[in-house]
N, C-alpha and C. Protein backbone atom coordinates (compact mmCIF):
# COMPACT_ATOMS: atom_id res chain seq x y z
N UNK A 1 -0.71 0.91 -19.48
CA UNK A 1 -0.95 1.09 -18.05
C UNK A 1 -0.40 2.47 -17.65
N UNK A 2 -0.97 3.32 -16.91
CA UNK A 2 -0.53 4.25 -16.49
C UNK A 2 0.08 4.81 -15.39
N UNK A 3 1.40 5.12 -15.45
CA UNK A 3 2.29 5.33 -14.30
C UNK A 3 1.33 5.53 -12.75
N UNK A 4 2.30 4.34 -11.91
CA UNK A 4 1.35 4.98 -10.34
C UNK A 4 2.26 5.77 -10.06
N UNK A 5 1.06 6.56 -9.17
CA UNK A 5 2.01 7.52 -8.32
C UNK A 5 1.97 7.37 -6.70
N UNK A 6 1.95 6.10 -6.55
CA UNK A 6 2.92 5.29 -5.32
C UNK A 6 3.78 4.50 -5.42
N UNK A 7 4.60 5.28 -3.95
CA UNK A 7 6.17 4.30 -4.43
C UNK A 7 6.27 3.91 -2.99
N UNK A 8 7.14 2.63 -3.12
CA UNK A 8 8.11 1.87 -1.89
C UNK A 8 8.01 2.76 -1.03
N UNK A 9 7.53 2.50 -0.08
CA UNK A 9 7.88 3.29 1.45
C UNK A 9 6.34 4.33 1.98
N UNK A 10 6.06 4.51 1.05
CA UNK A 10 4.74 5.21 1.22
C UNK A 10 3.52 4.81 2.08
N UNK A 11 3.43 5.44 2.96
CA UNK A 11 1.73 5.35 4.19
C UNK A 11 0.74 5.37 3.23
N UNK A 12 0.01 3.88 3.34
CA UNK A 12 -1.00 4.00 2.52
C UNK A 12 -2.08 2.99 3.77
N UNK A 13 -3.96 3.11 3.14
CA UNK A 13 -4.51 2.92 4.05
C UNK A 13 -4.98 2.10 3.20
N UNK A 14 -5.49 0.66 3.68
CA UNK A 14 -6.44 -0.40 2.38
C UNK A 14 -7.52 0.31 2.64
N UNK A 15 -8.60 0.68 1.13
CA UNK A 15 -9.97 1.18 1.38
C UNK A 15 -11.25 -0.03 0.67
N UNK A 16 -10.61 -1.28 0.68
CA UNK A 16 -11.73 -2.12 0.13
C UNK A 16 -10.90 -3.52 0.78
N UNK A 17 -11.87 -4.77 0.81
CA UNK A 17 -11.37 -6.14 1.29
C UNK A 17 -11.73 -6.29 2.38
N UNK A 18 -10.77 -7.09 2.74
CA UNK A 18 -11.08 -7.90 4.61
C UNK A 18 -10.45 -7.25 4.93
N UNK A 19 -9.13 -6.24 5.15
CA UNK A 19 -8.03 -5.46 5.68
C UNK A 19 -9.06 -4.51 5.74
N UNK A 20 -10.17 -4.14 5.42
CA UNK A 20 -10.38 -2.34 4.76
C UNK A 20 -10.15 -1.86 6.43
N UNK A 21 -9.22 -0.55 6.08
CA UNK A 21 -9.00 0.05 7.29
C UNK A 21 -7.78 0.77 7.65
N UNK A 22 -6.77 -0.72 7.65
CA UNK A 22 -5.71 -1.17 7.79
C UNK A 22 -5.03 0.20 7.32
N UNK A 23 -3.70 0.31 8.10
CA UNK A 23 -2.68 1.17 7.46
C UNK A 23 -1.02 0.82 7.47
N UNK A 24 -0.46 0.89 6.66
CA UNK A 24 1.11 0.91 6.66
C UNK A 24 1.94 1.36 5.51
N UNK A 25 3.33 1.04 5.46
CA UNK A 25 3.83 1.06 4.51
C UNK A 25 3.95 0.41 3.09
N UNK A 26 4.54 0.82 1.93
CA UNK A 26 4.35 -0.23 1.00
C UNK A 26 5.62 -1.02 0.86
N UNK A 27 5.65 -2.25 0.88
CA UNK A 27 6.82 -2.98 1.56
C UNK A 27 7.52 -3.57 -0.47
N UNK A 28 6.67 -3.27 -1.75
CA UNK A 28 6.46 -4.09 -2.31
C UNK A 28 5.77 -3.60 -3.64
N UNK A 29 5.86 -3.02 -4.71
CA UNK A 29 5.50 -2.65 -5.85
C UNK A 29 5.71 -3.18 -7.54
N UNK A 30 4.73 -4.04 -7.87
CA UNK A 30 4.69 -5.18 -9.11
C UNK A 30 5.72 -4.05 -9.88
N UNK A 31 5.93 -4.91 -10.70
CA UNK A 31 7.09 -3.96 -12.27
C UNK A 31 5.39 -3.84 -13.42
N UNK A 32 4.45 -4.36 -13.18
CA UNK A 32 3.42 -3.93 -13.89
C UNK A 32 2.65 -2.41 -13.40
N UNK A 33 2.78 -2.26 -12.26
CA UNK A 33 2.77 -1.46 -10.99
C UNK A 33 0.77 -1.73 -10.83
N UNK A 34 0.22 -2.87 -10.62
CA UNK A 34 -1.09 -3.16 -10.61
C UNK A 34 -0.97 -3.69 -8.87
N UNK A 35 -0.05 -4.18 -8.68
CA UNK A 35 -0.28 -4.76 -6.98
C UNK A 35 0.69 -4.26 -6.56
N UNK A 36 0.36 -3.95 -5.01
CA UNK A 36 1.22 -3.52 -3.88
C UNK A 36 0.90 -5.11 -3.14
N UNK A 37 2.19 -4.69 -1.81
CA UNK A 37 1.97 -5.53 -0.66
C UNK A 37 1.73 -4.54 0.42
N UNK A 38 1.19 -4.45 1.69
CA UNK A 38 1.32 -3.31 2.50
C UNK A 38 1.81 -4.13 3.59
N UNK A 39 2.71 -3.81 4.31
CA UNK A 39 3.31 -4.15 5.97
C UNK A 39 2.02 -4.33 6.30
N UNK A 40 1.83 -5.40 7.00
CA UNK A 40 0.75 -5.74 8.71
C UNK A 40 -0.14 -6.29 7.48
N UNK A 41 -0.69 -6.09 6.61
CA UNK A 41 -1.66 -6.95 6.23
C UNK A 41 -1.27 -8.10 5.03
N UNK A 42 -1.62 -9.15 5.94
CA UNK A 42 -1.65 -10.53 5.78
C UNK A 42 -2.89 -11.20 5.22
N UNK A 43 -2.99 -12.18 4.31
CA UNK A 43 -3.98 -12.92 4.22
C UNK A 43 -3.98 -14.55 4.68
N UNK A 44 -5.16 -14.69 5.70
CA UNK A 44 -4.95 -16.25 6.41
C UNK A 44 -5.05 -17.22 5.03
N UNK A 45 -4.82 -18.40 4.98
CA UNK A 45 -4.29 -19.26 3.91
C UNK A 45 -4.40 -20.38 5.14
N UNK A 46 -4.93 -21.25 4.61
CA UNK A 46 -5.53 -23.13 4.79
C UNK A 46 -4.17 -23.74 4.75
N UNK A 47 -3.70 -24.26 5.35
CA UNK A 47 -2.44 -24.95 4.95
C UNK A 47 -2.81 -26.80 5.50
N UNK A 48 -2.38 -27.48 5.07
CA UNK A 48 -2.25 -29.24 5.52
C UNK A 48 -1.35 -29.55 6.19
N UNK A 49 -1.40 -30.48 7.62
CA UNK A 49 0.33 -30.82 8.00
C UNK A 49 0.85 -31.64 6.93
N UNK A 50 2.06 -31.61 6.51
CA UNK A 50 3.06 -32.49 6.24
C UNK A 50 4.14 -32.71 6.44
N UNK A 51 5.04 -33.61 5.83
CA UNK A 51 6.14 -34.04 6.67
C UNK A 51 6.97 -33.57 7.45
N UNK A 52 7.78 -32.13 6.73
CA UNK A 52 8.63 -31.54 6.90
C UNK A 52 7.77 -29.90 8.32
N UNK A 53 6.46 -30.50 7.70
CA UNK A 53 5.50 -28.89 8.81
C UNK A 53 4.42 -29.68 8.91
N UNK A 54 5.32 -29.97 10.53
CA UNK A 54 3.98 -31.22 11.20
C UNK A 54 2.51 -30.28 11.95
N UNK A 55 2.68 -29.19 11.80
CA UNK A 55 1.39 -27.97 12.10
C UNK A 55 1.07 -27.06 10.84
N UNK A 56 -0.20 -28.29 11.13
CA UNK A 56 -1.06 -27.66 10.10
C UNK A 56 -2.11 -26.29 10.48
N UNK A 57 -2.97 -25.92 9.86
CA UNK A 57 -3.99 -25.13 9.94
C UNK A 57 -4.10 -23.65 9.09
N UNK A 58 -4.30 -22.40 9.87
CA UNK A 58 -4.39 -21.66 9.28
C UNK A 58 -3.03 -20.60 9.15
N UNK A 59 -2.49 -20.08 8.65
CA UNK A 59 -1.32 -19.85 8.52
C UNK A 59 -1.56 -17.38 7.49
N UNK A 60 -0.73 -16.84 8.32
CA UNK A 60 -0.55 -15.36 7.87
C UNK A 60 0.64 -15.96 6.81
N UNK A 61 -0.02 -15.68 5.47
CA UNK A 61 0.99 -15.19 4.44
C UNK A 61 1.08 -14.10 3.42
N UNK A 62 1.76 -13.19 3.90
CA UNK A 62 2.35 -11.93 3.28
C UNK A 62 1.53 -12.20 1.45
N UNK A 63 0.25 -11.38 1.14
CA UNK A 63 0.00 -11.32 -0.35
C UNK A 63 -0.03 -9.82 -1.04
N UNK A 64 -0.28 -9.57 -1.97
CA UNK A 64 -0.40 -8.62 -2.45
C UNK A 64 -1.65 -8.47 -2.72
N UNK A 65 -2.24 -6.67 -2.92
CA UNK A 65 -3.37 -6.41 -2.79
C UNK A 65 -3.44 -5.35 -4.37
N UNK A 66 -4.29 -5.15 -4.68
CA UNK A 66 -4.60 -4.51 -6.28
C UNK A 66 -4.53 -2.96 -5.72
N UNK A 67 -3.91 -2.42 -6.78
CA UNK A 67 -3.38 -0.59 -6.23
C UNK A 67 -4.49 -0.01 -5.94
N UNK A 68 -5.72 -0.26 -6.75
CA UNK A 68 -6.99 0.56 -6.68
C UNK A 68 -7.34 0.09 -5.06
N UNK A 69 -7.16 -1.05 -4.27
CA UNK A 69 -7.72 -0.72 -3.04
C UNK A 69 -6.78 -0.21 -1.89
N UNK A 70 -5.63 0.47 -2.05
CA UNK A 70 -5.48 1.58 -1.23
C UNK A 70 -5.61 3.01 -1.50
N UNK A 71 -5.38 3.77 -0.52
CA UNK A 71 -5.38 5.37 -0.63
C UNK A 71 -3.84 5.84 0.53
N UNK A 72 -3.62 6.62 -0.61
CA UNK A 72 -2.51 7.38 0.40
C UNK A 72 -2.97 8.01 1.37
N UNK A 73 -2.00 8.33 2.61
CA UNK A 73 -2.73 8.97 3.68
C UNK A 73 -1.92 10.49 3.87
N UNK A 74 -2.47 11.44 3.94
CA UNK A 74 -1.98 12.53 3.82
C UNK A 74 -1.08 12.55 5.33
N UNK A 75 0.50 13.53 4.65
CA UNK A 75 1.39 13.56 5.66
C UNK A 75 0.82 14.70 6.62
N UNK A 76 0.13 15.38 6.14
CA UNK A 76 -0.43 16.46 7.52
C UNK A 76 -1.55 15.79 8.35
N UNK A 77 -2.50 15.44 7.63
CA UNK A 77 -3.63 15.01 8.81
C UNK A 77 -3.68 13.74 8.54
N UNK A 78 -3.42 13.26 9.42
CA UNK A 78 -2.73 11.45 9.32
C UNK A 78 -3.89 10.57 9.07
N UNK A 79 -5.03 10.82 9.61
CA UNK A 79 -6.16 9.75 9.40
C UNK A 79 -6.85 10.16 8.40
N UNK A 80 -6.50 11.15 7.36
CA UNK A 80 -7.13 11.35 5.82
C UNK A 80 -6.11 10.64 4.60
N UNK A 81 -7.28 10.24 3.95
CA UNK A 81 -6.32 9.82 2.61
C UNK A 81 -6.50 11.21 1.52
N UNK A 82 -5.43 10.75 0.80
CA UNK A 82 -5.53 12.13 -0.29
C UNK A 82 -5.25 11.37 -1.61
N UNK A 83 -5.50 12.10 -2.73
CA UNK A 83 -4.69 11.38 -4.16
C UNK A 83 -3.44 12.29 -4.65
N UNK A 84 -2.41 12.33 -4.94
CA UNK A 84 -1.83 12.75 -5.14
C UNK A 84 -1.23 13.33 -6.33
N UNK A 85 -0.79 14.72 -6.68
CA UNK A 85 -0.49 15.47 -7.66
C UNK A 85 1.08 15.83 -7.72
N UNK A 86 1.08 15.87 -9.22
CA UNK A 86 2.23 16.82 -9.29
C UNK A 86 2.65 18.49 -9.49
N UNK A 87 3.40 18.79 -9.05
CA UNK A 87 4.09 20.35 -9.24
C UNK A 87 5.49 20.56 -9.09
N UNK A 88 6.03 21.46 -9.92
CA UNK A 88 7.43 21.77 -10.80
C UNK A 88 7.78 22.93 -9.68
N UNK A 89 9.03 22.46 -8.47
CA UNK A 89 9.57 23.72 -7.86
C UNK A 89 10.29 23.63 -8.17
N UNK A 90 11.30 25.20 -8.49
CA UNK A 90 12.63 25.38 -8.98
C UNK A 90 13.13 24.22 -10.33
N UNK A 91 12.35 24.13 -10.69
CA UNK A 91 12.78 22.84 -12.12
C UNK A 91 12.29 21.91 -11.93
N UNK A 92 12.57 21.37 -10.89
CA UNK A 92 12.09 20.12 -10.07
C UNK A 92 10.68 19.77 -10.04
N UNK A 93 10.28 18.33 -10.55
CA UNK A 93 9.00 18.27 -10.06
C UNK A 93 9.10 17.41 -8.62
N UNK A 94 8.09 17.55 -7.90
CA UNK A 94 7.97 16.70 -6.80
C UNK A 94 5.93 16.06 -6.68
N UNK A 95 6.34 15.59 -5.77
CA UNK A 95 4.94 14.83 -5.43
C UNK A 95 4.35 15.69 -4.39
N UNK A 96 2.67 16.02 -4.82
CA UNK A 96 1.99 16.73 -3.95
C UNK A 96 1.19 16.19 -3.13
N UNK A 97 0.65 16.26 -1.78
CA UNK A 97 -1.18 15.56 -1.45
C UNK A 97 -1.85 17.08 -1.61
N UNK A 98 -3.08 16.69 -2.43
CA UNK A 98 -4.03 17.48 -3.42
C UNK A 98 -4.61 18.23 -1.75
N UNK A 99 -4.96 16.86 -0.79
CA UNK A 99 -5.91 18.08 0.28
C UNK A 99 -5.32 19.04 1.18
N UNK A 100 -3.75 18.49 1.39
CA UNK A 100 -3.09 19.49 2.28
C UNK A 100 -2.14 20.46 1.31
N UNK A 101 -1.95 19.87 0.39
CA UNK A 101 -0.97 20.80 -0.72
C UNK A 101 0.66 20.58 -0.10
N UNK A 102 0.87 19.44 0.77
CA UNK A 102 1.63 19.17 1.32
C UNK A 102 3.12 18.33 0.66
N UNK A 103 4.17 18.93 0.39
CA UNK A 103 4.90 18.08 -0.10
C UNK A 103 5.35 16.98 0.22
N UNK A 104 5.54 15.81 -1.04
CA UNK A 104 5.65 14.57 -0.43
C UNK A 104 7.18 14.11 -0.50
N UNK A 105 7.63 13.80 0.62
CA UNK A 105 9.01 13.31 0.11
C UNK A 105 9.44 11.80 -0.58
């Protein structure tokens, strides 16, 4: 599998699903690194009453979504997504967005 290059905390936008649109943070990154979770998007889930949860119905529970359906959103122009690169300053590598050339912190 090949290293992602999104991490915890990162503005990302869902670009496929029932969310497609949606934007937030990443609250949530597998150790396989194949699923994220993103803040605000929820998937509704069927639930039954029972004993202890006498309300039943449809219920928001926090899931995870597959990495390929978000896109990062570039820190300069907020409603673009970008993919992101690397480059070596002063020794250092850091994280780039490819459309603004914008460093990522």
């Amino acid at each position: 599998m090949a290293k992602a290059k999104l991490l915890k905390g990162d503005i990302v936008k869902v670009i496929a699903g029932s969310h497609k649109g949606a934007t937030g943070p990443i609250t949530w990154i597998s150790k396989d690194k194949t699923r994220v979770s993103v803040q605000g998007v929820e998937v509704v889930k069927h639930q039954k009453p029972n004993q202890t949860d006498t309300q039943g119905g449809l219920k928001q529970i926090p899931a995870t979504i597959h990495i390929s359906n978000v896109a990062f959103v570039d820190p300069k122009k907020k409603d673009a997504t970008t993919r992101i690169g690397f480059q070596v300053v002063d020794g250092k590598k850091q994280r780039v967005a490819k459309k603004s050339g914008q460093a990522i912190k």
